[in-house]
Protein backbone atom coordinates (compact mmCIF):
# COMPACT_ATOMS: atom_id res chain seq x y z
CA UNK A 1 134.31 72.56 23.52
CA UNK A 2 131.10 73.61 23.69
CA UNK A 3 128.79 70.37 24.30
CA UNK A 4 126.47 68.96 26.91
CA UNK A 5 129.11 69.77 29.41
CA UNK A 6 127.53 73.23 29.33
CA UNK A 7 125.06 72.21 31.48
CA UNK A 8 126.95 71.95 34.74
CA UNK A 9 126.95 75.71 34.40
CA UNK A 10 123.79 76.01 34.08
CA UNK A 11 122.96 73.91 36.87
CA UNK A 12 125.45 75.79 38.96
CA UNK A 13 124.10 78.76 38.63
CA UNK A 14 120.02 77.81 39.58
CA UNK A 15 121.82 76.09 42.66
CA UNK A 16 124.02 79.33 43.58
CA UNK A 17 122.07 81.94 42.80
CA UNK A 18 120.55 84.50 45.30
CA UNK A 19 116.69 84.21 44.19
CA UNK A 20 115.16 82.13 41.76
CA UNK A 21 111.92 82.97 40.55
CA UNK A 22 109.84 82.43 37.41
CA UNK A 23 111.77 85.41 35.67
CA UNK A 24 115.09 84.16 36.58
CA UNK A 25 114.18 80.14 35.95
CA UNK A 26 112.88 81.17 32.31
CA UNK A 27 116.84 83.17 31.48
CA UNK A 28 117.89 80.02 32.92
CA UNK A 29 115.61 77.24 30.65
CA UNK A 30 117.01 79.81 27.54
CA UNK A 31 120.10 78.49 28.50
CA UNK A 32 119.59 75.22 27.93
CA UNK A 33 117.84 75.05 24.83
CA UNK A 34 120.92 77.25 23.59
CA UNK A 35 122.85 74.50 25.01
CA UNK A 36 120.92 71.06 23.59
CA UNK A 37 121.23 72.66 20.12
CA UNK A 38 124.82 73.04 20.42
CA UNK A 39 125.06 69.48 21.19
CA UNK A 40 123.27 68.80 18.13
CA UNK A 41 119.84 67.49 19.89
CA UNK A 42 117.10 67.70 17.18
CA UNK A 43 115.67 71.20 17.63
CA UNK A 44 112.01 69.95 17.66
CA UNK A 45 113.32 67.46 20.71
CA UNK A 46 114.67 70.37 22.49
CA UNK A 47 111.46 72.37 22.08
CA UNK A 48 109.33 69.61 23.18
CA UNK A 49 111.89 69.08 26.49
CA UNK A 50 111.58 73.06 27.05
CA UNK A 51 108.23 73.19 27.06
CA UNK A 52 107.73 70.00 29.64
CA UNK A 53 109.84 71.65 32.12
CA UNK A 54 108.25 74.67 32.00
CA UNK A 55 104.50 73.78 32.32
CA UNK A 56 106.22 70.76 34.79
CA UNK A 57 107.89 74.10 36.70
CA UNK A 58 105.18 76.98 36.94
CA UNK A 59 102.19 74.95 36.73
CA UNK A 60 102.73 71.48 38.56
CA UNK A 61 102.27 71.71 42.69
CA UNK A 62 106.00 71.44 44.08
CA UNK A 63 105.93 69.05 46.31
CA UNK A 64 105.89 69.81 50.21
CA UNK A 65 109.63 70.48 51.55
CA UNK A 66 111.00 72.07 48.14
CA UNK A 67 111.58 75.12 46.79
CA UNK A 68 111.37 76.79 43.49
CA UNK A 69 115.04 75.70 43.16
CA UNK A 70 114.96 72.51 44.15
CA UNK A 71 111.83 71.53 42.70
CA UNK A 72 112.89 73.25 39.30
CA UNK A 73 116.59 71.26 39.60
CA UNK A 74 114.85 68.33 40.06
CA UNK A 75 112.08 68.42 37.09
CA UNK A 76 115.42 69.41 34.51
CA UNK A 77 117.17 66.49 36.03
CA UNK A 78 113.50 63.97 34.90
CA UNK A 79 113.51 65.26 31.98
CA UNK A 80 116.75 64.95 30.72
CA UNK A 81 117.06 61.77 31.68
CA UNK A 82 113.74 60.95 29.79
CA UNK A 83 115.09 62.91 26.91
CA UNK A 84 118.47 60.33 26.35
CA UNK A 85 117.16 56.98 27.47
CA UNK A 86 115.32 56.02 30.67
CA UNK A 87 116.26 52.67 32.37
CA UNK A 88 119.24 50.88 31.59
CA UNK A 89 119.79 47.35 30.18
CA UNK A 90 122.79 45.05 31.06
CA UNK A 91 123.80 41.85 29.02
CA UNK A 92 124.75 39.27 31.44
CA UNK A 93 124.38 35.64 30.94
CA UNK A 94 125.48 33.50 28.02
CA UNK A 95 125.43 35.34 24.81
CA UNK A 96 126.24 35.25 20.96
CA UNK A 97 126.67 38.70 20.40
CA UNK A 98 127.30 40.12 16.63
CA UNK A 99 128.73 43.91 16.34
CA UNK A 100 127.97 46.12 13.44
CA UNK A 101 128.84 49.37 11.93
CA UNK A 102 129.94 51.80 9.95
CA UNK A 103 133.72 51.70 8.93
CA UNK A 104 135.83 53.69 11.38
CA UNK A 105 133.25 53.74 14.40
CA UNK A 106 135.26 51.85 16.80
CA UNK A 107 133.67 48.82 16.80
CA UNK A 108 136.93 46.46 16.60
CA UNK A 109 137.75 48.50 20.03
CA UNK A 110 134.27 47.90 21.61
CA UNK A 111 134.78 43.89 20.85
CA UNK A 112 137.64 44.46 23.01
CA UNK A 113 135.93 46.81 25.76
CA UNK A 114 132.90 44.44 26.32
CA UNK A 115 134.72 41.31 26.43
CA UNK A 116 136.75 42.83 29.13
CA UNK A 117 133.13 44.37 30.94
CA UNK A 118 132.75 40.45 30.90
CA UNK A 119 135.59 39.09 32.39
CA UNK A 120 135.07 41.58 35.10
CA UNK A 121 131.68 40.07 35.74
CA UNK A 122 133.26 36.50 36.30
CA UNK A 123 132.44 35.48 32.23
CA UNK A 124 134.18 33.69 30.03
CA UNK A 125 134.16 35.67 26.13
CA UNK A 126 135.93 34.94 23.27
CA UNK A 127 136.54 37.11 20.68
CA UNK A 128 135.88 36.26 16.75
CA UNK A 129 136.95 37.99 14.04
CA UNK A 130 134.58 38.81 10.78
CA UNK A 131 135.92 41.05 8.96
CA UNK A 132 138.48 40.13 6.19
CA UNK A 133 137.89 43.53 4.14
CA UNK A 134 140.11 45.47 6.16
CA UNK A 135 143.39 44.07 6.21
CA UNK A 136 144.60 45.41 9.50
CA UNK A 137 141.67 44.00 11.22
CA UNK A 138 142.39 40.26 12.32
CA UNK A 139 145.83 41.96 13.79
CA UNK A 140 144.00 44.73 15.60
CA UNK A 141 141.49 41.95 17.17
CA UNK A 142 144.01 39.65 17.95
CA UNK A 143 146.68 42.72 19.66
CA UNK A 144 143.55 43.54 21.58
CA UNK A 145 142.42 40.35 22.63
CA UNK A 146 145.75 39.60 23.71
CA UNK A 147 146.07 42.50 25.51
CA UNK A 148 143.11 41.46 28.38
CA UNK A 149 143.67 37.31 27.82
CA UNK A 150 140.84 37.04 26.17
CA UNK A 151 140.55 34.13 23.71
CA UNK A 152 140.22 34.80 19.73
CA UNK A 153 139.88 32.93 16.56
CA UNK A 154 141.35 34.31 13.13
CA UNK A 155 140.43 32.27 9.95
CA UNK A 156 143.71 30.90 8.08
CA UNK A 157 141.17 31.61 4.84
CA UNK A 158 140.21 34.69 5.55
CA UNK A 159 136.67 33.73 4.88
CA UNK A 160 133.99 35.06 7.61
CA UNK A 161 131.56 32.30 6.75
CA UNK A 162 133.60 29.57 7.38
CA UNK A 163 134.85 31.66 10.65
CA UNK A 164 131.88 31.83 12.35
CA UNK A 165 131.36 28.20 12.12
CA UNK A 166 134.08 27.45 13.32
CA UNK A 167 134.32 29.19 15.86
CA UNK A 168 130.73 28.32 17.19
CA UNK A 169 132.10 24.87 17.58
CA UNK A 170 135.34 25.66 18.83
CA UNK A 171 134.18 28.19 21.71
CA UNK A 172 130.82 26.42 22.76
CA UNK A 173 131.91 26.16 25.98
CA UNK A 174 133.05 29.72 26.77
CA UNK A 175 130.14 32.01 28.51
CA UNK A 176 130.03 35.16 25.50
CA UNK A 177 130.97 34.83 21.68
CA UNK A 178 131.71 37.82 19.92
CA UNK A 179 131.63 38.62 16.47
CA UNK A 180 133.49 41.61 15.06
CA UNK A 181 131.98 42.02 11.63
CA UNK A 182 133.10 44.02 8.55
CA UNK A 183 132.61 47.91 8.19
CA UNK A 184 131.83 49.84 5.37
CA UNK A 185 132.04 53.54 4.63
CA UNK A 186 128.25 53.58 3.56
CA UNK A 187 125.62 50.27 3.54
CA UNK A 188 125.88 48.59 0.41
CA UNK A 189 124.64 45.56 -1.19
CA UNK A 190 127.95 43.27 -0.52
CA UNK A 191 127.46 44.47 3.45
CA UNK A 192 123.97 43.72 3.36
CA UNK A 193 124.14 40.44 1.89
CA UNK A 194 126.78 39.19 3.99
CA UNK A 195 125.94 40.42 7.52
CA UNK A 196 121.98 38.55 6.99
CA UNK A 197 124.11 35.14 5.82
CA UNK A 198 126.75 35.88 8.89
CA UNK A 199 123.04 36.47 11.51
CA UNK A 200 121.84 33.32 9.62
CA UNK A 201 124.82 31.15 10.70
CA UNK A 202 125.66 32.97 14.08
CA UNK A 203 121.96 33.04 15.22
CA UNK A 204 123.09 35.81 17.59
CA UNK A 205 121.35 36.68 20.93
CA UNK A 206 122.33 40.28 20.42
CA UNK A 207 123.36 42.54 17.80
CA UNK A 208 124.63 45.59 18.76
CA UNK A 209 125.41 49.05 16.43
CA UNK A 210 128.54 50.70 17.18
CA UNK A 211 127.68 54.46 16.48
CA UNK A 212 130.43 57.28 17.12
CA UNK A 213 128.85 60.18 19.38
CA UNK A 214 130.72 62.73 17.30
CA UNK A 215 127.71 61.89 14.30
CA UNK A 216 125.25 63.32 15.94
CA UNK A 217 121.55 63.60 14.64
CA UNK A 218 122.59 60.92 12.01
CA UNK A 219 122.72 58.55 14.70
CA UNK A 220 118.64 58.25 13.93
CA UNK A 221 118.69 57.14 10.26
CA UNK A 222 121.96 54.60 10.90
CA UNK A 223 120.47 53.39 13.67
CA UNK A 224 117.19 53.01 11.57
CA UNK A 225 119.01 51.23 8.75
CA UNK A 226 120.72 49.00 10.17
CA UNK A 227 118.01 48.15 12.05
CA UNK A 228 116.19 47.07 9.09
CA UNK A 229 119.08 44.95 7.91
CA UNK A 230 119.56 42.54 10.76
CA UNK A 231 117.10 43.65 13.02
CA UNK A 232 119.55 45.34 16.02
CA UNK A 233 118.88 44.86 19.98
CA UNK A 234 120.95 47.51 21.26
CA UNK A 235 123.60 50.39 20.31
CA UNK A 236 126.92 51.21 21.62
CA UNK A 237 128.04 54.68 21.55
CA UNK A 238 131.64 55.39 21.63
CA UNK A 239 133.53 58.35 21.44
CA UNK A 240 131.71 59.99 23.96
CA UNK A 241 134.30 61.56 26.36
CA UNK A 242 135.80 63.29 22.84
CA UNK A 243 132.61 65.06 21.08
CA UNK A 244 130.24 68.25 21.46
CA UNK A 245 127.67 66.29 19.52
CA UNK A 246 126.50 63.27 22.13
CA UNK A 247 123.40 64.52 22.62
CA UNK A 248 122.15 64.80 19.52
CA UNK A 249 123.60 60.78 19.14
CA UNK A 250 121.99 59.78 22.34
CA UNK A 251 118.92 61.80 21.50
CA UNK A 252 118.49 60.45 18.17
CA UNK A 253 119.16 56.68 19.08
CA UNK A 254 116.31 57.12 21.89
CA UNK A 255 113.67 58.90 19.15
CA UNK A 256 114.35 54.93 17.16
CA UNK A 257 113.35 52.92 19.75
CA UNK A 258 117.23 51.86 19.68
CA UNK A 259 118.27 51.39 23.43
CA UNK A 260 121.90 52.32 23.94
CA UNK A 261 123.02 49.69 26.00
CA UNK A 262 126.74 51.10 26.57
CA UNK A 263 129.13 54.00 26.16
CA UNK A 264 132.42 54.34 25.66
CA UNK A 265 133.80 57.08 27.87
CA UNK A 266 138.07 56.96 26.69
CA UNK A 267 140.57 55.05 24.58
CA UNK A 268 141.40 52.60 27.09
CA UNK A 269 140.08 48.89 27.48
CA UNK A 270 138.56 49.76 30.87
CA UNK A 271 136.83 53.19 29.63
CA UNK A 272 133.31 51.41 29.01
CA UNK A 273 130.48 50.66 31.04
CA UNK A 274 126.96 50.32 30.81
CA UNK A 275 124.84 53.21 29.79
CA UNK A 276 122.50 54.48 32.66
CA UNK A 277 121.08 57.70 31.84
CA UNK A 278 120.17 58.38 35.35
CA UNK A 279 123.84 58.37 36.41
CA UNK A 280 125.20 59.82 33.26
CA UNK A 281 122.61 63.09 33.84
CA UNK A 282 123.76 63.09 37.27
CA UNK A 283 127.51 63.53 36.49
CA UNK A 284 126.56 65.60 33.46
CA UNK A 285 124.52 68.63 35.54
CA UNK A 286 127.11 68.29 38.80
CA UNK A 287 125.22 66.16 41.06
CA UNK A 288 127.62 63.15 41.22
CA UNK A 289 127.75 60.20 41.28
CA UNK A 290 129.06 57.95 44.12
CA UNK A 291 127.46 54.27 43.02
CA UNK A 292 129.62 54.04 40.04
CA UNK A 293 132.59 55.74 42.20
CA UNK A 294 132.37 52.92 44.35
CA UNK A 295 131.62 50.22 41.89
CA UNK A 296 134.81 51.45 39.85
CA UNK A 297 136.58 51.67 43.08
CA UNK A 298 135.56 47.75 44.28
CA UNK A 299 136.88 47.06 40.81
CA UNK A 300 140.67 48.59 41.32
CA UNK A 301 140.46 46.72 44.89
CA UNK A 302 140.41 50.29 46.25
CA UNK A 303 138.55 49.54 49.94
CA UNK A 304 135.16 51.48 50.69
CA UNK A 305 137.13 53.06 53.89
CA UNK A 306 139.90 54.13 51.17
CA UNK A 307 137.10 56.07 49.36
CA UNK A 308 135.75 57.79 52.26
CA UNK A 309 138.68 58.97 53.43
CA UNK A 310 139.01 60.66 50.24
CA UNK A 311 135.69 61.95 49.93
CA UNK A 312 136.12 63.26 53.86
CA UNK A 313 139.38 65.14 52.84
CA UNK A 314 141.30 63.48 55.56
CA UNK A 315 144.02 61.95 53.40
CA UNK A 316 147.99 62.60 53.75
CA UNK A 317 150.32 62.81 50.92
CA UNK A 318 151.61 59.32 52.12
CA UNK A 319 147.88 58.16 50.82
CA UNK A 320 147.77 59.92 47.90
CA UNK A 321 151.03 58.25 46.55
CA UNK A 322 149.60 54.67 47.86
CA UNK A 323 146.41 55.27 45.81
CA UNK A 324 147.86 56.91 42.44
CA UNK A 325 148.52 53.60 41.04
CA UNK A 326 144.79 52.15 42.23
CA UNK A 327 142.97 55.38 41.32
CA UNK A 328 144.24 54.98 37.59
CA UNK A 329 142.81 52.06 37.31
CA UNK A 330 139.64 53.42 38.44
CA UNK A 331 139.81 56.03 35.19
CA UNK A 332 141.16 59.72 34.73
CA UNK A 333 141.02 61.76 38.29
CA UNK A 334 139.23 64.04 36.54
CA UNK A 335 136.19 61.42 35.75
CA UNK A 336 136.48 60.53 39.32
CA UNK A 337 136.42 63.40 41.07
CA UNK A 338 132.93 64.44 38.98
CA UNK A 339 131.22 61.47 40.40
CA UNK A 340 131.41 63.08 43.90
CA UNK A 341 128.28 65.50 44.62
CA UNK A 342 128.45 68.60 44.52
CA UNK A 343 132.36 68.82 43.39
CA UNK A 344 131.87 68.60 39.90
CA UNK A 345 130.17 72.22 39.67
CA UNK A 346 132.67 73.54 42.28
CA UNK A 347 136.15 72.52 40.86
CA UNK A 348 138.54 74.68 39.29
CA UNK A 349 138.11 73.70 35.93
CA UNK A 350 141.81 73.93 35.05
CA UNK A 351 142.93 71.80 38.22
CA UNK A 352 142.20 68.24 36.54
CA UNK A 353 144.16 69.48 33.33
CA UNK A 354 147.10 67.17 32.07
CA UNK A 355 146.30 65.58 35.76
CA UNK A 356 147.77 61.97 34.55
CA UNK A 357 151.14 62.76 33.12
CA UNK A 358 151.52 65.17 36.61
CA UNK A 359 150.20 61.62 38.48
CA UNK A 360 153.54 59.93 37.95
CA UNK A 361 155.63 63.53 38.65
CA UNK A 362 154.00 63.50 41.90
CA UNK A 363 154.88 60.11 42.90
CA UNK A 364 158.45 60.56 42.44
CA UNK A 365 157.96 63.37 44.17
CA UNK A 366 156.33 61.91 47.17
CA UNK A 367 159.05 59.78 46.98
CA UNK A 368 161.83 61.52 47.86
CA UNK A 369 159.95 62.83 51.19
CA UNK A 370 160.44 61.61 54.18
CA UNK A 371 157.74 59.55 56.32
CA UNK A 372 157.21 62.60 58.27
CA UNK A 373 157.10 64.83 55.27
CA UNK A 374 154.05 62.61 53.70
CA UNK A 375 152.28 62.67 56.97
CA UNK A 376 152.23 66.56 57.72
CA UNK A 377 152.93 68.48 54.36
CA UNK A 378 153.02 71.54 56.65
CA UNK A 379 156.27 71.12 57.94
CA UNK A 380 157.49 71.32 54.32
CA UNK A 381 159.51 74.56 53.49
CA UNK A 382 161.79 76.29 51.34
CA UNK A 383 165.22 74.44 52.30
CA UNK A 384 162.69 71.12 52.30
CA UNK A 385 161.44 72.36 48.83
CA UNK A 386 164.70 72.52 47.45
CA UNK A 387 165.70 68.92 48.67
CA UNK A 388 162.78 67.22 47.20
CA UNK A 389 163.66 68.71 44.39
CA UNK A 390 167.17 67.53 44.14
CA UNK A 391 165.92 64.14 44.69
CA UNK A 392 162.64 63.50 42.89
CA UNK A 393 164.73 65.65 39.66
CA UNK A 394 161.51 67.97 39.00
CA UNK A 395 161.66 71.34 39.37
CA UNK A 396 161.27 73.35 42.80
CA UNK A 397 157.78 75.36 40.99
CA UNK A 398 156.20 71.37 40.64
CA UNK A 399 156.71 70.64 44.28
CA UNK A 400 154.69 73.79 45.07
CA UNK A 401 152.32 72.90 42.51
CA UNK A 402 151.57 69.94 44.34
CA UNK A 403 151.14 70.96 47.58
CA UNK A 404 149.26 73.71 46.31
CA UNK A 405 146.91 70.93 44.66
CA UNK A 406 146.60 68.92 47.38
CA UNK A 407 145.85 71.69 49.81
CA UNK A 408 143.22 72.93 47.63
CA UNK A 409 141.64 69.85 47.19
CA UNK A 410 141.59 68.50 50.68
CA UNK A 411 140.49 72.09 50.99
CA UNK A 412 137.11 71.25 48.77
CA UNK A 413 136.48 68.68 49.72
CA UNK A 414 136.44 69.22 53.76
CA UNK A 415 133.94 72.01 52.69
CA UNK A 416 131.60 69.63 51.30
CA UNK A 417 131.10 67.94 54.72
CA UNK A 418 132.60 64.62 54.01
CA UNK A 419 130.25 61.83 53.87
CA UNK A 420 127.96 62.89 56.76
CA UNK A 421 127.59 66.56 54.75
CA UNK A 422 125.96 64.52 51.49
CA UNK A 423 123.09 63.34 53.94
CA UNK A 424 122.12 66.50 55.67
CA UNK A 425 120.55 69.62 54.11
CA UNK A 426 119.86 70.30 49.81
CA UNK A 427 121.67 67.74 48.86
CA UNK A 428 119.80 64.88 51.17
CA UNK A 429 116.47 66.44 49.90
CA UNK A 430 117.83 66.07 46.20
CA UNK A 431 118.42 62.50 46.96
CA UNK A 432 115.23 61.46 48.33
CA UNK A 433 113.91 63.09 45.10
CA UNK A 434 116.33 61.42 42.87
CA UNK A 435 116.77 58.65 44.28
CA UNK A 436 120.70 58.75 44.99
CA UNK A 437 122.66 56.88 47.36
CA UNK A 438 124.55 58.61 48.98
């Protein structure tokens, strides 16, 4: 899939390569307009973007301490970041929140996903369902409200006026209402009429645009539409771990004025967080990203020393099983390990592939070593192979598969310098710059 994901090459390559001068930097900004316009950025956007960062590169003093490279690495970095959004925006606090959006854009889902961002910030949401049009709807809300405790409210008459005042009343004491509204394939009349009678009632704090990232440059004239309807705060774009097209989504929502206040990054509950460009440009060109590493890990209960162990490649196989179950919680390995520095342009990029399902081989596998086993993985040979093998039930070629892994990756990551090898040399001069914490 050929997306924004391109980038990280890109990036890769101006870090890696011999010499980089203006000859070299210009092959290199080709690149990347070739890449924005695969992503389905608006081609005047891209231009304007190009030409920033070039007059930005060969023209503006680089700062004392930085090189071509560096300086050049750092001005794609402002840009981009300028390009989908700026600053982020949380919602914290109590809220009446209404969702709208086109049929099929995942909104029903995101209902779900920020009532659960809630809970995790100590808040007390309840979940209300609008939309009577779709007759699977009031089931889907209630499955997924169920599904994180969350309270709900389905009207017996299936009416969404009488809904919403009810449930005003009934959940006035809870911290953050939320109001799943009808879709509809295209804005009509009927939606238009009843979503301003449903903003009239609700008087909402917030009302937020679920837009899919796979829809691209449209993004702009929904966003714009809607916008006129009931007057949106803020835009949620989901689908954004599955889709080429997010930039020209993100892109688009930014050239409205629309801030997109969250993403959805997978199809679980958990896979949604708030949308900070900085970090997701960070992650997207390489660079890492280890505030939301840690945040996620504080969430799973995952201890800070836990993480540095990791990130200092100093763990056994004996902590590796111990932390499957915690790291899942934390998201995919593969959307972990890109939040480290550096290791997202340096890892294999089939290593991560089908990583989950393999997650719960390798336990059982673990399992059937012994203590001594887990602690020194050297020790383990042929005739050890073949008993591990017996006992976890997977084959003999998937216990060498994951010692192979786990070599390679403690591997990595030892080459990286641990903790203490973020803070010296480029990438402690890219952080002063950027303003990481590393």
């Amino acid at each position: 899939m050929f997306g924004l994901e391109g980038l990280k090459g890109i990036v890769n390559r101006l870090i890696t390569s011999a010499t980089i001068d203006k000859k070299s930097l210009e092959e290199i900004l080709k690149e990347i307009r070739t890449t924005l316009i695969k992503a389905d950025v608006d081609l005047k956007l891209v231009d304007e973007i190009l030409e920033k960062i070039r007059k930005r590169c060969f023209e503006e003093k680089i700062p004392a301490g930085l090189t071509l490279r560096e300086h050049a690495l750092k001005v794609i970095y402002e840009e981009l970041v300028n390009l989908l959004g700026g600053e982020p925006s949380e919602l914290l606090g109590k809220k009446k929140i209404m969702f709208v959006g086109l049929f099929g854009s995942g909104k029903t889902t995101s209902v779900a996903k920020i009532a659960r961002y809630f809970q995790k910030k100590g808040l007390k949401p309840a979940l209300i369902c609008l939309d009577y049009h779709r007759p699977a709807a009031p089931e889907q809300l209630k499955e997924l409200a169920e599904k994180i405790n969350a309270a709900f409210y389905i009207d017996e008459s299936k009416n969404p006026y009488e809904a919403a005042k009810k449930s005003l009343e009934k959940f006035k004491k809870y911290d953050v209402l939320i109001f799943d509204t009808a879709g509809r394939n295209a804005l009509d009349e009927e939606l238009a009429k009843e979503l301003k009678k449903l903003a009239e009632i609700i008087k909402p704090n917030e009302v937020l645009l679920t837009i899919p990232a796979e829809i691209g440059k449209v993004a702009k004239k929904q966003s714009e539409e809607f916008n006129k309807l009931v007057g949106i705060t803020g835009i949620v774009l989901t689908r954004l771990d599955g889709t080429a097209k997010g930039g020209g989504a993100l892109s688009a929502c930014a050239a409205t004025g629309a801030k997109v206040k969250f993403i959805g990054t997978g199809e679980k509950v958990d896979d949604f967080e708030v949308y900070d460009p900085k970090r997701f440009i960070s992650r997207l060109l390489g660079l890492g990203d280890l505030q939301t590493l840690l945040e996620k890990a504080k969430e799973a209960e995952i201890k800070p020393e836990k993480v540095e162990k990791f990130v200092e490649g100093k763990f056994t196989l004996q902590d590796f099983m111990e932390q499957i179950e915690a790291m899942q919680k934390m998201g995919p390995l593969g959307k972990i390990v890109q939040m480290i520095p550096g290791l997202g342009m340096k890892l294999p990029e089939d290593l991560m592939e089908k990583q989950e399902e393999k997650m719960k081989h390798y336990k059982y596998i673990i399992q059937s070593m012994t203590k001594e086993e887990r602690e020194n993985p050297e020790i383990i040979n042929s005739s050890r192979i073949k008993r591990i093998s017996r006992g976890s039930g997977r084959p003999e070629a998937e216990v060498r598969e994951l010692l192979d892994q786990y070599n390679k990756m403690k591997k990595l990551l030892k080459s990286l310098g641990g903790v203490s090898g973020l803070q010296r040399g480029k990438f402690k001069e890219l952080a002063k710059q950027f303003g990481f914490k590393f």
